[in-house]
C-alpha atoms as a PDB file:
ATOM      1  CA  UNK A   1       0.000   0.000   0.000  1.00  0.00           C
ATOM      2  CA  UNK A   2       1.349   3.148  -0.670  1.00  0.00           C
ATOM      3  CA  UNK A   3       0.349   6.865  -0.039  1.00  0.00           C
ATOM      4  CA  UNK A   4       1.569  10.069   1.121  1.00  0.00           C
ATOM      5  CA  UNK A   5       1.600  10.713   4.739  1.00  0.00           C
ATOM      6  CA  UNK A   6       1.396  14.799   5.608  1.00  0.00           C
ATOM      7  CA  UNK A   7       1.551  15.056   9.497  1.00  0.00           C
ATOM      8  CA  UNK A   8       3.416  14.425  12.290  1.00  0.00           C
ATOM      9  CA  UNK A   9       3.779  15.139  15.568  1.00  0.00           C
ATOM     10  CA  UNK A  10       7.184  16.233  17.353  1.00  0.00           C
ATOM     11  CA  UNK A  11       8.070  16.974  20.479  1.00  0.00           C
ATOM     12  CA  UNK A  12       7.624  20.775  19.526  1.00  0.00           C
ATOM     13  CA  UNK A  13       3.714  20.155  18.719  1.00  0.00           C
ATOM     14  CA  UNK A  14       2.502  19.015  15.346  1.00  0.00           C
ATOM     15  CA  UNK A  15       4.165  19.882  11.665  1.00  0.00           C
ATOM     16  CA  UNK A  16       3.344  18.810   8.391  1.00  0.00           C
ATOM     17  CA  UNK A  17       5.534  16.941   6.418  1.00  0.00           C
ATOM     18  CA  UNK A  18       4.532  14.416   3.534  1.00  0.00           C
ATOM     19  CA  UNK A  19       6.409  11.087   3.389  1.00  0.00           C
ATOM     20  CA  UNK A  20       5.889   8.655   1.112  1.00  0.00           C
ATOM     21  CA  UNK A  21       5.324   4.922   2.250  1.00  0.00           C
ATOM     22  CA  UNK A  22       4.948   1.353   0.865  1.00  0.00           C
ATOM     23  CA  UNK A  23       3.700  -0.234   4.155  1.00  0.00           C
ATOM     24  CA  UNK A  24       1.404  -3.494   3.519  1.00  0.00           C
ATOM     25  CA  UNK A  25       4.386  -5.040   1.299  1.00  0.00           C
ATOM     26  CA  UNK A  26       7.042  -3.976   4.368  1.00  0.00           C
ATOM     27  CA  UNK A  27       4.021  -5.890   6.833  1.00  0.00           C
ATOM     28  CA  UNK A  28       4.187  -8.979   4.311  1.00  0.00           C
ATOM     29  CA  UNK A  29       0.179  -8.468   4.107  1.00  0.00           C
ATOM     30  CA  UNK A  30      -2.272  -8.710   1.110  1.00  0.00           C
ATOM     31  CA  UNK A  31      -1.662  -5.719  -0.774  1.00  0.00           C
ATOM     32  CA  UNK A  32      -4.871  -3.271  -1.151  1.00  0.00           C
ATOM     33  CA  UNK A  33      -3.977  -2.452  -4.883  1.00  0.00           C
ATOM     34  CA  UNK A  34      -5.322  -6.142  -5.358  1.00  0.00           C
ATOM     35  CA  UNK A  35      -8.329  -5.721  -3.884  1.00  0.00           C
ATOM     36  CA  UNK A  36     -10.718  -4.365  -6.762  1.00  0.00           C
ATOM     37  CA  UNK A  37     -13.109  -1.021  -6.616  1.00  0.00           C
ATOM     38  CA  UNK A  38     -15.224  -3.307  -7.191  1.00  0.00           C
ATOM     39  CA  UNK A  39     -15.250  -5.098  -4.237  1.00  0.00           C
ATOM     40  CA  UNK A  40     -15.086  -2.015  -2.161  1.00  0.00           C
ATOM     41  CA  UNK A  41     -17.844  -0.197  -2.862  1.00  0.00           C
ATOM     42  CA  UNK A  42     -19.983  -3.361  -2.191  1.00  0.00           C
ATOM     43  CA  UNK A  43     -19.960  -2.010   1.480  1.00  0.00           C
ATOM     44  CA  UNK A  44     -22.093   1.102   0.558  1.00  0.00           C
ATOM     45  CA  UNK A  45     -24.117  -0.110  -2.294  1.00  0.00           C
ATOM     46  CA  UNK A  46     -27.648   1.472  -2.410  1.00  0.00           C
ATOM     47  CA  UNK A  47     -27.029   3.791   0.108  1.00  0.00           C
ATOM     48  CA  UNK A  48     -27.877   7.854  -0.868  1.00  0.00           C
ATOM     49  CA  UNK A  49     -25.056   9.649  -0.572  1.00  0.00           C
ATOM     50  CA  UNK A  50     -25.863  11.514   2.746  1.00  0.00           C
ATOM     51  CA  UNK A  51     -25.892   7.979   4.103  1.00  0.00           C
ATOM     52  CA  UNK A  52     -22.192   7.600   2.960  1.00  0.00           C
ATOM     53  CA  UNK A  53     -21.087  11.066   4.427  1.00  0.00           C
ATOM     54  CA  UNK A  54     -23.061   9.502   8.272  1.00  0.00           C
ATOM     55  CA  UNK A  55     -21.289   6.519   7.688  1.00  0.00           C
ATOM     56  CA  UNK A  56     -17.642   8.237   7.577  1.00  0.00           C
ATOM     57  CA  UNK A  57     -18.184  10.606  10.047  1.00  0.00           C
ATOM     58  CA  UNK A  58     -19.298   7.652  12.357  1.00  0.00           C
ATOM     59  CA  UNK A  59     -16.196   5.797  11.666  1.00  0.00           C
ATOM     60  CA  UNK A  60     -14.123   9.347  12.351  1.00  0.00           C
ATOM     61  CA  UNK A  61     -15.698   8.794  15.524  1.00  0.00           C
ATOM     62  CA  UNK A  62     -15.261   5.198  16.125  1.00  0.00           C
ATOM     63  CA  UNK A  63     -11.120   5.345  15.611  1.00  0.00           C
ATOM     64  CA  UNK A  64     -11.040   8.897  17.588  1.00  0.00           C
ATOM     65  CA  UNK A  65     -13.094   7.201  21.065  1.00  0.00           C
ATOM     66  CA  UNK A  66     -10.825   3.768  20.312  1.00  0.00           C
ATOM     67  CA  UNK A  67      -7.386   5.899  20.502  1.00  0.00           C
ATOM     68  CA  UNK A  68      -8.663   8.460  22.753  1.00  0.00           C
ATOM     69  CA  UNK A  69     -10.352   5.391  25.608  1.00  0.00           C
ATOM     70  CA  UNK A  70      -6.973   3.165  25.006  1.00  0.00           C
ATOM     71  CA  UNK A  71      -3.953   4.656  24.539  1.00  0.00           C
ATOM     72  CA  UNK A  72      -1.987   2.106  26.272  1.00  0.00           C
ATOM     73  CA  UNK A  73      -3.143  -0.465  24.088  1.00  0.00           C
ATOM     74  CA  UNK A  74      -2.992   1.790  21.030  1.00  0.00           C
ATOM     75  CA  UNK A  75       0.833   2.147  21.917  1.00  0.00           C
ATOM     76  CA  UNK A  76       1.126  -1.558  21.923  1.00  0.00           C
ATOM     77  CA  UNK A  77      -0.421  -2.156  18.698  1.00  0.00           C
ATOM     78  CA  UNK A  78       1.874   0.296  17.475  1.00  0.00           C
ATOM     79  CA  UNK A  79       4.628  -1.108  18.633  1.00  0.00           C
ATOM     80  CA  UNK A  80       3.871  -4.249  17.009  1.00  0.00           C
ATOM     81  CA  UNK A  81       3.551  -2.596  13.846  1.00  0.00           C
ATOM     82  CA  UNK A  82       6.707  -0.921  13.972  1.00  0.00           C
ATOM     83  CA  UNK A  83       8.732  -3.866  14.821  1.00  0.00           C
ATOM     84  CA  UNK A  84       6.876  -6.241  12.248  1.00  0.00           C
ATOM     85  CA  UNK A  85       7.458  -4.076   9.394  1.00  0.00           C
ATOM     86  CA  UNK A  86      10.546  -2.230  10.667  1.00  0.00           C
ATOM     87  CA  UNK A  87       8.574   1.288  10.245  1.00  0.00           C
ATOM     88  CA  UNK A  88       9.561   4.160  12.208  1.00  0.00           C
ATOM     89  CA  UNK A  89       6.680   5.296  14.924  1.00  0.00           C
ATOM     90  CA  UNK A  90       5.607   8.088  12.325  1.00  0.00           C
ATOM     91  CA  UNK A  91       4.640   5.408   9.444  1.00  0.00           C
ATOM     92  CA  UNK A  92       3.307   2.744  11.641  1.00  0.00           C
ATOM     93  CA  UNK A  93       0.464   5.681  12.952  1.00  0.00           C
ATOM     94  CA  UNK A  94      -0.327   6.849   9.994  1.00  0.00           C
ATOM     95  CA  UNK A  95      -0.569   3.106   8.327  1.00  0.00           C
ATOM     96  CA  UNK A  96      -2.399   2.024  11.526  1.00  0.00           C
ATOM     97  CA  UNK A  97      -4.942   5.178  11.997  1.00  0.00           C
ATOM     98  CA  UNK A  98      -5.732   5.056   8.221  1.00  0.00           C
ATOM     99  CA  UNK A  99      -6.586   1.301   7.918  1.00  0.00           C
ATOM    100  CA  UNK A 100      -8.933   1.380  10.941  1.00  0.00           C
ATOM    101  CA  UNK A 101     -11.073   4.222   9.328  1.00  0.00           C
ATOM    102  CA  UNK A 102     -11.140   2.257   6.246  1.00  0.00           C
ATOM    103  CA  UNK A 103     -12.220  -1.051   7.783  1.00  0.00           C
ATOM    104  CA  UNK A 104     -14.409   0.456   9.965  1.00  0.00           C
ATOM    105  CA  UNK A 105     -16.332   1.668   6.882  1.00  0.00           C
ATOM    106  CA  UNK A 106     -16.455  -1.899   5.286  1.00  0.00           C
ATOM    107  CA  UNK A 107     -17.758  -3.292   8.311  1.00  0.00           C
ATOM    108  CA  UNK A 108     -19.782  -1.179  10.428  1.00  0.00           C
ATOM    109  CA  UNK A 109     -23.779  -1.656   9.287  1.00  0.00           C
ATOM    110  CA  UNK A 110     -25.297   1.114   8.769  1.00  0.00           C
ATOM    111  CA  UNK A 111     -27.807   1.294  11.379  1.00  0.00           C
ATOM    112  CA  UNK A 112     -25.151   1.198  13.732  1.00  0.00           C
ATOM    113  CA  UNK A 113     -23.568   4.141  11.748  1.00  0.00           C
ATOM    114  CA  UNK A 114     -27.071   6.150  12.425  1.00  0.00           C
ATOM    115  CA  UNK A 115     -27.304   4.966  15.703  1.00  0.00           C
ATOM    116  CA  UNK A 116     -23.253   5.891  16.991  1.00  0.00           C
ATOM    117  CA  UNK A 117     -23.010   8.396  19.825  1.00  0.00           C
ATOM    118  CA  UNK A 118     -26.811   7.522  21.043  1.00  0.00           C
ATOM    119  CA  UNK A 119     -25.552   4.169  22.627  1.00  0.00           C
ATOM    120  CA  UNK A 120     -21.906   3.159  23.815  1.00  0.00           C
ATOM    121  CA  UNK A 121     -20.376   0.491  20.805  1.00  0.00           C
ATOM    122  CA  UNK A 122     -18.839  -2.182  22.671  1.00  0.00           C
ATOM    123  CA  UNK A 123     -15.335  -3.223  22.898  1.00  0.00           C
ATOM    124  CA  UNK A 124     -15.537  -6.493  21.170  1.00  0.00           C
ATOM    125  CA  UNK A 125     -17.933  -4.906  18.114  1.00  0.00           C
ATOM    126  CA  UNK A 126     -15.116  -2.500  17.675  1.00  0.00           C
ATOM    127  CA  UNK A 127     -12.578  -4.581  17.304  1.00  0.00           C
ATOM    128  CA  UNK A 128     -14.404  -6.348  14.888  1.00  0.00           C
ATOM    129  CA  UNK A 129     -15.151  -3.046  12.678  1.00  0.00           C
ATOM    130  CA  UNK A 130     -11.054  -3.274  13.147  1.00  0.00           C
ATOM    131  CA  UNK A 131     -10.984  -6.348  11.483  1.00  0.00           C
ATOM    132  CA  UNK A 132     -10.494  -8.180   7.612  1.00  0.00           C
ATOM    133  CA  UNK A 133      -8.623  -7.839   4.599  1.00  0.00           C
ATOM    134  CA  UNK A 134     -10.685  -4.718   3.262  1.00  0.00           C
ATOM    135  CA  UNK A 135      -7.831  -1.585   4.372  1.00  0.00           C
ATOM    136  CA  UNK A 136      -8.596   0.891   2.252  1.00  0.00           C
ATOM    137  CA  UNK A 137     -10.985   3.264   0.160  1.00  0.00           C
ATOM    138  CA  UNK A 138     -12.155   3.359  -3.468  1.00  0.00           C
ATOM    139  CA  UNK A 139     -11.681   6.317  -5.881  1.00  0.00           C
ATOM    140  CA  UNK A 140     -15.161   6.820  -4.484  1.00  0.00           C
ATOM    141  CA  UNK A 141     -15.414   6.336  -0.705  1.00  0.00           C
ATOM    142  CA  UNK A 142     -12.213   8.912  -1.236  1.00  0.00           C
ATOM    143  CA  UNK A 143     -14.214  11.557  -3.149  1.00  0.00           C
ATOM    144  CA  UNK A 144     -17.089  11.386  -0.077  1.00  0.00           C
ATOM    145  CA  UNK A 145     -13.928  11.913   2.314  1.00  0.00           C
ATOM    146  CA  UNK A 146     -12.656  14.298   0.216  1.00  0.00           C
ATOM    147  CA  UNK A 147     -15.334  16.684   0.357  1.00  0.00           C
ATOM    148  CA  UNK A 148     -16.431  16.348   3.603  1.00  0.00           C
ATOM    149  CA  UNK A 149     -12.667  18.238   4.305  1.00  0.00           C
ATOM    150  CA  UNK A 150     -13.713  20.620   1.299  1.00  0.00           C
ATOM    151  CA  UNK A 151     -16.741  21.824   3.826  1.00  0.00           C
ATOM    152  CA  UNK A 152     -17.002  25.059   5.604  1.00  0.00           C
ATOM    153  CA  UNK A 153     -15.675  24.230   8.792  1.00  0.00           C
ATOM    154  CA  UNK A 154     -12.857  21.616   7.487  1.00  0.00           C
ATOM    155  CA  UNK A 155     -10.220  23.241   9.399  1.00  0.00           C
ATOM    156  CA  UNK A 156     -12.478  24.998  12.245  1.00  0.00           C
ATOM    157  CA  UNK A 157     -11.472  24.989  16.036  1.00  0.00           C
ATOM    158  CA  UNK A 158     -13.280  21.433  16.374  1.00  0.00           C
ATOM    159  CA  UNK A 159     -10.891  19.329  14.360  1.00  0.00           C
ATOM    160  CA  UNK A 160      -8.063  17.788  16.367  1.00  0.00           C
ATOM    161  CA  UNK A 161      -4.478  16.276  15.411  1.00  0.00           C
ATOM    162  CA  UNK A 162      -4.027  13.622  17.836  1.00  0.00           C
ATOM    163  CA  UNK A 163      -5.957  15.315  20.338  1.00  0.00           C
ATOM    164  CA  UNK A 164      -4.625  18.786  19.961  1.00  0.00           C
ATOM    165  CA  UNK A 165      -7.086  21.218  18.433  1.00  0.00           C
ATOM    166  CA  UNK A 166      -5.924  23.163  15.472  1.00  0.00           C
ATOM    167  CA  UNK A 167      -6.849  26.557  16.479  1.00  0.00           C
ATOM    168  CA  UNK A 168      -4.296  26.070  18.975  1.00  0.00           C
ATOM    169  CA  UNK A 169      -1.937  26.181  16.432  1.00  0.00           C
ATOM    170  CA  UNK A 170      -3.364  29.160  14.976  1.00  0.00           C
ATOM    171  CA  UNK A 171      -5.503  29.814  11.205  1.00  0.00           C
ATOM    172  CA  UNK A 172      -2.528  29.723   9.089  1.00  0.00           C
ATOM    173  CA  UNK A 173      -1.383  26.623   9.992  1.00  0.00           C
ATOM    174  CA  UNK A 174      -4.820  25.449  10.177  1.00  0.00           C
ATOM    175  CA  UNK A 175      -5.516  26.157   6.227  1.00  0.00           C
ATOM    176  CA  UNK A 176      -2.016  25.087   5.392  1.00  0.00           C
ATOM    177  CA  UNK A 177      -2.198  21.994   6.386  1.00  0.00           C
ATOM    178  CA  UNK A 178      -5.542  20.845   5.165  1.00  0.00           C
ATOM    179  CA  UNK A 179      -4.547  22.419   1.752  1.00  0.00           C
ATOM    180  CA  UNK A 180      -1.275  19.626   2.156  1.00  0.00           C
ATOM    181  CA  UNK A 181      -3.805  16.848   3.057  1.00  0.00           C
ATOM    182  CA  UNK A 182      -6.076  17.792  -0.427  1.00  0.00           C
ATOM    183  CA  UNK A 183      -3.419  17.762  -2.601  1.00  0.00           C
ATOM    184  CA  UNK A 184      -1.954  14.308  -0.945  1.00  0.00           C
ATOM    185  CA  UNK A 185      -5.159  12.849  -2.305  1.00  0.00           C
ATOM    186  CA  UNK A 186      -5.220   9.995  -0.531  1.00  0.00           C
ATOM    187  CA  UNK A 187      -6.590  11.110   3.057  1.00  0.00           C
ATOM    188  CA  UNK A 188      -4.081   9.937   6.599  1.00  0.00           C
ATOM    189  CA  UNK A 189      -5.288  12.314   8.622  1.00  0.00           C
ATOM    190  CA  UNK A 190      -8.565  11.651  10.607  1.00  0.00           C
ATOM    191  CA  UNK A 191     -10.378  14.620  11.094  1.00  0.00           C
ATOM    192  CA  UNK A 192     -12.124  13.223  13.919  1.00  0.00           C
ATOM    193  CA  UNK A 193     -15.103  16.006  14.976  1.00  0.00           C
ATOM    194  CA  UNK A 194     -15.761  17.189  11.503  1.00  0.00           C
ATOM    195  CA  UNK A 195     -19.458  16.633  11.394  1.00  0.00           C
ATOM    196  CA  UNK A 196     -20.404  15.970  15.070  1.00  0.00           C
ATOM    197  CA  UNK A 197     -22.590  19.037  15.516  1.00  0.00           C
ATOM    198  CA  UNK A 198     -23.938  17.938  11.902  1.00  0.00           C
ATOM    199  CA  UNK A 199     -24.928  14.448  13.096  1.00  0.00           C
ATOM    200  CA  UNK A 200     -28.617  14.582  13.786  1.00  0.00           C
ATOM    201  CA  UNK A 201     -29.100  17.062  10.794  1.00  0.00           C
ATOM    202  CA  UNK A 202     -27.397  14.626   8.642  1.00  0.00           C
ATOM    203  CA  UNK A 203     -29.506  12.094  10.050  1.00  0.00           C
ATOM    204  CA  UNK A 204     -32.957  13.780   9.482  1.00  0.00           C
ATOM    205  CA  UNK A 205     -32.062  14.166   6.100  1.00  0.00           C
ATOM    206  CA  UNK A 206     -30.829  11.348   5.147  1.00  0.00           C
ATOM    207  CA  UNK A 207     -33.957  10.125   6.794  1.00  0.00           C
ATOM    208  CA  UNK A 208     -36.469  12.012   4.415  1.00  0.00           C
ATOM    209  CA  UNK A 209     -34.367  10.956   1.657  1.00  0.00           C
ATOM    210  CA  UNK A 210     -34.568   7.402   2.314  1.00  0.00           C
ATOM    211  CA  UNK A 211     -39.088   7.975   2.162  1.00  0.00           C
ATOM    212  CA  UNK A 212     -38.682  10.198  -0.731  1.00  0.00           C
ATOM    213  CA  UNK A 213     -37.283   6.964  -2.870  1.00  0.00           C
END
């Protein structure tokens, strides 16, 4: 698998910086390039396209509680990673963080998307969103994560690198680096509260659109 990594986190704060990464083949794993469109868009067949923006945001959400409730054993897993595919801690995040979003999306069912944030997910249905052979996005899953960072509000004070809010870092940085994630085209960074105070709008309307068809 590889794709363009653009952030990073030092012991100054956080800095952009794109690095370019052949991971799965370093892991000795199935690589995702075999794996057709095809096959990956069979997770979100039929559904309207506000359906597919829930569904994303819910699995933003799903990887940002996971890392945020477990850090010890999100260092672990980590660690694994590293010393399995002899990446440094930088690549083994970004390889990590991005193929949990992306399995999350294959697996989660979509009335657990809908339902996410009314009722706690537990730990073992998480783990299995975490799970299978599916570890990435099709040209386009990517264009619905695309341009849910294209939104007003894509780099607002809500968004968070690894816990640290961007508006700490100040608006410059802020558009900067979101421009560097666009252009990547491939997305690595989670942007984990994009569409929280969107989430029962999106739901109402994705609602009425279901009864309209």
């Amino acid at each position: 698998m590889a794709y363009m990594v653009c952030w990073t986190t030092t012991n100054r704060g956080i800095s952009p910086l794109c690095h370019h990464v052949s991971t799965s083949r370093r892991l000795g794993i199935m690589t995702p390039e075999e794996i057709s469109d095809d096959e990956l868009d069979a997770a979100d067949a039929g559904l309207t396209h506000l359906e597919k923006r829930l569904r994303m945001s819910s699995c933003m959400e799903v990887v940002k509680q996971h890392t945020g409730k477990r850090p010890k054993e999100v260092e672990h897993v980590v660690a694994e990673t590293m010393r399995l595919g002899d990446l440094s801690e930088f690549d083994a995040k970004n390889y990590l963080f991005h193929t949990w979003l992306a399995k999350c999306y294959h697996n989660i069912r979509q009335e657990e998307a809908q339902l996410f944030g009314a009722q706690e997910m537990p730990r073992s249905r998480v783990q299995q969103l975490f799970s299978g052979s599916l570890q990435r996005f099709s040209e386009k899953q990517l264009e619905v994560l695309n341009e849910l960072l294209r939104e007003d509000g894509a780099v607002g004070p809500e968004v968070e690198v690894l816990g640290k809010k961007l508006s700490q870092q100040g608006a410059g940085f802020a558009i900067a680096l979101a421009a560097a994630f666009l252009s990547a085209g491939l997305l690595l960074f989670l942007t984990w509260r994009l569409l929280s105070a969107r989430r029962k709008g999106l739901r109402r309307r994705g609602t009425g659109e279901k009864q309209i068809h």
